[in-house]
Protein backbone atom coordinates (compact mmCIF):
# COMPACT_ATOMS: atom_id res chain seq x y z
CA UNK A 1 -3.94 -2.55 -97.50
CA UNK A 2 -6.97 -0.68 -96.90
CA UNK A 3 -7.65 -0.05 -100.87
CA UNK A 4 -7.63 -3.55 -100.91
CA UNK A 5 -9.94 -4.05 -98.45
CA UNK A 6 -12.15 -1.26 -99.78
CA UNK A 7 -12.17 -3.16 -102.83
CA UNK A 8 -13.30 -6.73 -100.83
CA UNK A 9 -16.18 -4.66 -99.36
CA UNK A 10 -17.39 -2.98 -102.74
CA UNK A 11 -17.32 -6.90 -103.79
CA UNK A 12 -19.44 -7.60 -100.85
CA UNK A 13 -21.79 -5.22 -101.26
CA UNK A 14 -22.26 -5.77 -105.21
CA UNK A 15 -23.26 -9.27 -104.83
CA UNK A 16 -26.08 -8.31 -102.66
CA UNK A 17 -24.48 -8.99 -98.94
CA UNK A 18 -26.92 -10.18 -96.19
CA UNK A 19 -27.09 -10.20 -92.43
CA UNK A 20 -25.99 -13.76 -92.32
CA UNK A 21 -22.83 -12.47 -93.68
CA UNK A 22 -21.99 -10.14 -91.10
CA UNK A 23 -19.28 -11.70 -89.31
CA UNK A 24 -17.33 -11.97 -92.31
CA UNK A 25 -18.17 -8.30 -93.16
CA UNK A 26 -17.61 -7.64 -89.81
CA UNK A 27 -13.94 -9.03 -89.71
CA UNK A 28 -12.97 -6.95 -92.92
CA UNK A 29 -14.42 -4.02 -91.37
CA UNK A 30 -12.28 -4.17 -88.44
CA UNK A 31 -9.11 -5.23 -90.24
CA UNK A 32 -9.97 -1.97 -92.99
CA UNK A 33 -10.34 -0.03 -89.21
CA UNK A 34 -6.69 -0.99 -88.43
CA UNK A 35 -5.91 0.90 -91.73
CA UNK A 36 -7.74 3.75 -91.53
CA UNK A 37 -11.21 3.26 -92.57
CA UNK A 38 -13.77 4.84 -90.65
CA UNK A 39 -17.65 3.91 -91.16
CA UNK A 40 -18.15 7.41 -92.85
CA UNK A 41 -16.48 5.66 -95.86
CA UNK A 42 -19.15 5.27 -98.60
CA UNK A 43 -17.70 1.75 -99.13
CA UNK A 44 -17.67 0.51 -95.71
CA UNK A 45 -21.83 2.22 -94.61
CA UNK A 46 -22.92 0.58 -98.11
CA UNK A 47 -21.40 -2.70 -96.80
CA UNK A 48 -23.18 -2.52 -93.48
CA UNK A 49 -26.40 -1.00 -94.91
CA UNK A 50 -26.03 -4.46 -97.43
CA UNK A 51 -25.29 -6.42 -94.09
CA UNK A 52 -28.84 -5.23 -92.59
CA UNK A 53 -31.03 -5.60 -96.19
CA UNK A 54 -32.72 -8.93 -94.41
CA UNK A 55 -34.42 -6.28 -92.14
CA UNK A 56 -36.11 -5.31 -95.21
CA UNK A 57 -33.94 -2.04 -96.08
CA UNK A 58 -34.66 -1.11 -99.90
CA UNK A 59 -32.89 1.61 -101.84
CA UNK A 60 -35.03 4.48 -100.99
CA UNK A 61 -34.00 3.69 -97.09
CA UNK A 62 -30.47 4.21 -98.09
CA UNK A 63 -30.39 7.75 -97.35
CA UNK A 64 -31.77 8.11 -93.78
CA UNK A 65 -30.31 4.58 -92.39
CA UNK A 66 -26.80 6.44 -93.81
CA UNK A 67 -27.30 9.55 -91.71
CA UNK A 68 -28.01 7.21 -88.49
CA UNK A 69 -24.77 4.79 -89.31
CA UNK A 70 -22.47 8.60 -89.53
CA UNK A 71 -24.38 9.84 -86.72
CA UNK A 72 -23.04 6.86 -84.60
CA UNK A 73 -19.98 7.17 -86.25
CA UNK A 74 -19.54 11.11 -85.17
CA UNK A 75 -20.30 10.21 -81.88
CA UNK A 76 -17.70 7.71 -81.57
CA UNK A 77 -18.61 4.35 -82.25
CA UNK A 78 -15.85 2.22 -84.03
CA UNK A 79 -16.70 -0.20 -86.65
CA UNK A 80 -15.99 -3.00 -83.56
CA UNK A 81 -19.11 -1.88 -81.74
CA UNK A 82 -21.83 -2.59 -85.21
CA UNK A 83 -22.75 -6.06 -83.75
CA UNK A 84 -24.15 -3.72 -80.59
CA UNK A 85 -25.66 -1.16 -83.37
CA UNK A 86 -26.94 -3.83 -85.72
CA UNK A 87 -28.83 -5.22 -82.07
CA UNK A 88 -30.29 -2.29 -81.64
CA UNK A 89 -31.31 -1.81 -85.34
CA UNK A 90 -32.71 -5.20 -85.37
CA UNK A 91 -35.03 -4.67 -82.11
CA UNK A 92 -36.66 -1.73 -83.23
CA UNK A 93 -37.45 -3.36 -86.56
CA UNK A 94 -38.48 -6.42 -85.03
CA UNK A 95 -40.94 -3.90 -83.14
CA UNK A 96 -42.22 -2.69 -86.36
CA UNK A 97 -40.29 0.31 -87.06
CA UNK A 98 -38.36 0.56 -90.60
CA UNK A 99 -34.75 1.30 -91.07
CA UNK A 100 -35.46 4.29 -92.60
CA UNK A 101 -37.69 5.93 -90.00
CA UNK A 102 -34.49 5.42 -87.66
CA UNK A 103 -33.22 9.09 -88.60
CA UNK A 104 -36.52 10.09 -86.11
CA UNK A 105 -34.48 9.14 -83.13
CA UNK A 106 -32.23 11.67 -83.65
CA UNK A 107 -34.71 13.93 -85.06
CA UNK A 108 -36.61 13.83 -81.66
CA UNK A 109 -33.17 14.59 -79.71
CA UNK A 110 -32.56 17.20 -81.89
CA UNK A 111 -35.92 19.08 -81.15
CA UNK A 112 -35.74 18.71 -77.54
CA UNK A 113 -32.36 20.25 -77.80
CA UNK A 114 -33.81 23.32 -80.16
CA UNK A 115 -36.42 23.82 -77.78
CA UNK A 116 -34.66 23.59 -74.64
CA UNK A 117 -36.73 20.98 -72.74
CA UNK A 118 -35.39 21.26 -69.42
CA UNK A 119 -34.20 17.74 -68.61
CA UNK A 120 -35.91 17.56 -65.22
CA UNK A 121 -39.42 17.99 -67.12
CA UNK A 122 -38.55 15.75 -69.73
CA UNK A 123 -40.16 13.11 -68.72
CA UNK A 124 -43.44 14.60 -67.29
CA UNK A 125 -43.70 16.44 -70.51
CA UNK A 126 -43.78 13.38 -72.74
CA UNK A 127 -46.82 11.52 -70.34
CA UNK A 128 -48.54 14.42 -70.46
CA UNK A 129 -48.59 14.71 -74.13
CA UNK A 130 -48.59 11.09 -75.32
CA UNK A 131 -51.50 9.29 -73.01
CA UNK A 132 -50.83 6.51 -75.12
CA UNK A 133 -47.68 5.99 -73.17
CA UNK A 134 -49.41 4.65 -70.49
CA UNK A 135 -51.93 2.74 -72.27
CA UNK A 136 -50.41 -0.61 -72.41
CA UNK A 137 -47.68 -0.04 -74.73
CA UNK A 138 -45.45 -2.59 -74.16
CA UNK A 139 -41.11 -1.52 -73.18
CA UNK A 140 -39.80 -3.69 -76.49
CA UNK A 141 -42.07 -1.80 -78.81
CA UNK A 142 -40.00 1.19 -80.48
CA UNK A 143 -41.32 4.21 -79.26
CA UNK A 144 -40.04 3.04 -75.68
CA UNK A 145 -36.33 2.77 -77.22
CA UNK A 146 -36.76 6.27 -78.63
CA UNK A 147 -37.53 7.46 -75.51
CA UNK A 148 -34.45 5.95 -73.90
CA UNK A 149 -32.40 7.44 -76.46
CA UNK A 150 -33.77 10.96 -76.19
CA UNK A 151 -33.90 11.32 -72.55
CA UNK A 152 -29.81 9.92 -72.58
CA UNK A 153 -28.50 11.33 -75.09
CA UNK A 154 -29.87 15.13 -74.81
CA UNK A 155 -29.02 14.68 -70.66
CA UNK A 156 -25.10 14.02 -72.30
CA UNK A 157 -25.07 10.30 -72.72
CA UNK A 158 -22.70 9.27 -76.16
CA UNK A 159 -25.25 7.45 -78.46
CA UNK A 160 -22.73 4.39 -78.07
CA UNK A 161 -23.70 4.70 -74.24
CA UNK A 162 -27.19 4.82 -75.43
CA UNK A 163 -27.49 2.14 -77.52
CA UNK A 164 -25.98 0.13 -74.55
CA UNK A 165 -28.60 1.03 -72.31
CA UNK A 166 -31.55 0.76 -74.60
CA UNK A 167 -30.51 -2.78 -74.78
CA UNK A 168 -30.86 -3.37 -71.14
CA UNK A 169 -34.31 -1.97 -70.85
CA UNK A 170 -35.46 -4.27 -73.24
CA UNK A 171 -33.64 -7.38 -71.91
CA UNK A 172 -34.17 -6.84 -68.08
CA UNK A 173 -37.66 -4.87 -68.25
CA UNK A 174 -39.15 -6.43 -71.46
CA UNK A 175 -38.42 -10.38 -70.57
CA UNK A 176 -41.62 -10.82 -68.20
CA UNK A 177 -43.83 -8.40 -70.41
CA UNK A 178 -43.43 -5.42 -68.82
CA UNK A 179 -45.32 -2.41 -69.93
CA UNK A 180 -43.98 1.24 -70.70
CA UNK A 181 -46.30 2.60 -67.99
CA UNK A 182 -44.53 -0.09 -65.87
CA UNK A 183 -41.31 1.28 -66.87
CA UNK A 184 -42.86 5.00 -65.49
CA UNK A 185 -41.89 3.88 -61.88
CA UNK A 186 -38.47 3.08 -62.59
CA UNK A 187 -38.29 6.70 -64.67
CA UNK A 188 -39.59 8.07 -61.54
CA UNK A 189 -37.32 6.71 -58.91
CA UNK A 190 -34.79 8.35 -60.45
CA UNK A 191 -36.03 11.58 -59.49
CA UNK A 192 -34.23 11.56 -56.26
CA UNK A 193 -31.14 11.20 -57.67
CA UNK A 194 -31.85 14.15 -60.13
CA UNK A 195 -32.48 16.08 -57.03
CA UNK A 196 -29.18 15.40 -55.90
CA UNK A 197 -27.46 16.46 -58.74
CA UNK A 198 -27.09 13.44 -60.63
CA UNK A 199 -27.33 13.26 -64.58
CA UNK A 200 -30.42 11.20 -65.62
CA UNK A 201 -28.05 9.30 -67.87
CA UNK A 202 -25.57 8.29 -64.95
CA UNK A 203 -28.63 7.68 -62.62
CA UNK A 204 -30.51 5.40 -65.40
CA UNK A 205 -27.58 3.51 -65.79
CA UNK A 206 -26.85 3.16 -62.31
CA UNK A 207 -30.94 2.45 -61.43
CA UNK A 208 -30.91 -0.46 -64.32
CA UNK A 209 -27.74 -2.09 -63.00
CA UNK A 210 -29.39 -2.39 -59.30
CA UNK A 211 -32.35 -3.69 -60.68
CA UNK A 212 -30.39 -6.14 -62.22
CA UNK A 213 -29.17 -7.72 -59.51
CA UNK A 214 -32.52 -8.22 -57.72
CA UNK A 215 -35.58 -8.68 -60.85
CA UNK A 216 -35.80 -11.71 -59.94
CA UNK A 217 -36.44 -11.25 -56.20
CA UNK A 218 -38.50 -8.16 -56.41
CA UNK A 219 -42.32 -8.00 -57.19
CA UNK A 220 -41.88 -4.42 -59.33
CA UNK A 221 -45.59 -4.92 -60.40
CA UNK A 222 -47.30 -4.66 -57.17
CA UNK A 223 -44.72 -1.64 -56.43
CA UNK A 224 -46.51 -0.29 -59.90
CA UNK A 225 -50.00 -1.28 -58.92
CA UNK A 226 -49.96 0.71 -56.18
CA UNK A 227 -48.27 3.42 -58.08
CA UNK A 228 -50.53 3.51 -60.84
CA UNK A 229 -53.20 3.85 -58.67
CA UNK A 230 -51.95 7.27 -56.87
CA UNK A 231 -51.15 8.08 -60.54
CA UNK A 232 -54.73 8.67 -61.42
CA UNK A 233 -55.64 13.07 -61.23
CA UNK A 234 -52.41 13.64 -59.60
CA UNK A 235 -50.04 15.95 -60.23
CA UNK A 236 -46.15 15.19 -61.10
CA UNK A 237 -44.96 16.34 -56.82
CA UNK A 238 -47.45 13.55 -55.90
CA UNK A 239 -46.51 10.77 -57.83
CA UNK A 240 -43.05 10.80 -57.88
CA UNK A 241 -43.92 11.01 -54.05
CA UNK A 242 -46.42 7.78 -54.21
CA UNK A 243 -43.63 6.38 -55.89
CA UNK A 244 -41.06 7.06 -53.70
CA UNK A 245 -42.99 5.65 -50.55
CA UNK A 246 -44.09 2.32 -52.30
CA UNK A 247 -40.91 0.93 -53.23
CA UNK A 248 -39.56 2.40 -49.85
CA UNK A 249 -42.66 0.28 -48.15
CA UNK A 250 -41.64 -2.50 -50.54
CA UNK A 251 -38.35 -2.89 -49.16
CA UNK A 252 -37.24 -4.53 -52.37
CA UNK A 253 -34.93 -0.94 -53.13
């Protein structure tokens, strides 16, 4: 019963639980889910916060790596999707970031809500006030996922949906070293489908799942060399318009 089970995971987490562990923590989870747990249980987040302590989480990170795992939890995700979660976890910390600064994620989709960034200036808005983004930041490193998960989630995507997608960036854009202001011409194409009254989150999703299906054919970074080059002085009308007419001149989209 799911005392019982509460009681296995207590066990688990007292004798210092690690990530190798996790598909046995991971199978008690789900069988405590099919009695009621849910991950806002102290017992079952201390069990998966024990299940990630090889990515260096410490006591003091207990707090904010907690407010991520309920965060996830109000928006839906069942104890069934942490291997996803624990992915995602593990990719920004392989990228430097620690568990605890994960609470800025949601920090920065929380601000862009308060202020009321309109969605279709989201992304000009963050080029213009982080150049670094275009300085050869590479898509795997962190501040690329956070990015991903602001602009989905405050456009409607469920941080589940999120998570999902961040994922893909990283494993389709990120294989052949792909930088972030790489990744700008893919953010831009997508600007005709915002025009058309698409959500960025559906059009993302949809944009990543074409490209997909033809990375392997397609020369993106001569499509971005050309790009970057319009880039340079111009304003936001003219390079989404560059954009638009290289990868139409490609014939690769």
């Amino acid at each position: 019963d799911t005392p019982a089970s509460l009681g296995v995971l207590n066990a688990l987490a007292s004798d210092g639980a690690v990530l190798s562990d996790l598909p046995v923590i991971i199978k008690i989870l789900n069988l405590a889910l099919t009695e009621g747990a849910v991950l806002s249980d102290a017992t079952s987040t201390l069990a998966v916060l024990n299940a990630l302590a090889s990515d260096g989480l410490v006591a003091s990170d207990t707090p904010a790596t907690t407010a991520v795992l309920n965060a996830l939890s109000s928006d839906g995700v069942k104890l069934s999707d942490l291997p996803t979660t624990t992915a995602v976890l593990n990719a920004l910390s392989s990228d430097g970031l620690v568990l605890s600064d994960a609470s800025s994620i949601f920090l920065t989709i929380d601000r862009a809500l308060s202020d009321g960034i309109v969605l279709s200036d989201t992304l000009a808005h963050l080029f213009e006030t982080n150049p670094s983004l275009v300085d050869g930041i590479k898509l795997s490193d962190s501040p690329v996922t956070q990015v991903v998960f602001g602009i989905l989630v405050a456009d409607g995507a469920k941080l589940s949906e999120a998570l999902a997608t961040a994922i893909v960036f990283n494993s389709i854009l990120a294989t052949d070293g792909i930088e972030l202001s790489d990744a700008s011409t893919i953010y831009l194409t997508i600007e005709k489908a915002l025009s058309d009254g698409m959500k960025l989150s559906d059009a993302t999703i949809a944009t990543i799942k074409r490209l997909a299906t033809i990375l392997a054919f397609t020369n993106l970074r001569n499509i971005v060399a050309a790009t970057k080059r319009a880039i340079v002085g111009a304003s936001k009308r003219d390079i989404v318009g560059a954009t638009k007419r290289n990868i139409v001149s490609s014939g690769d989209l």
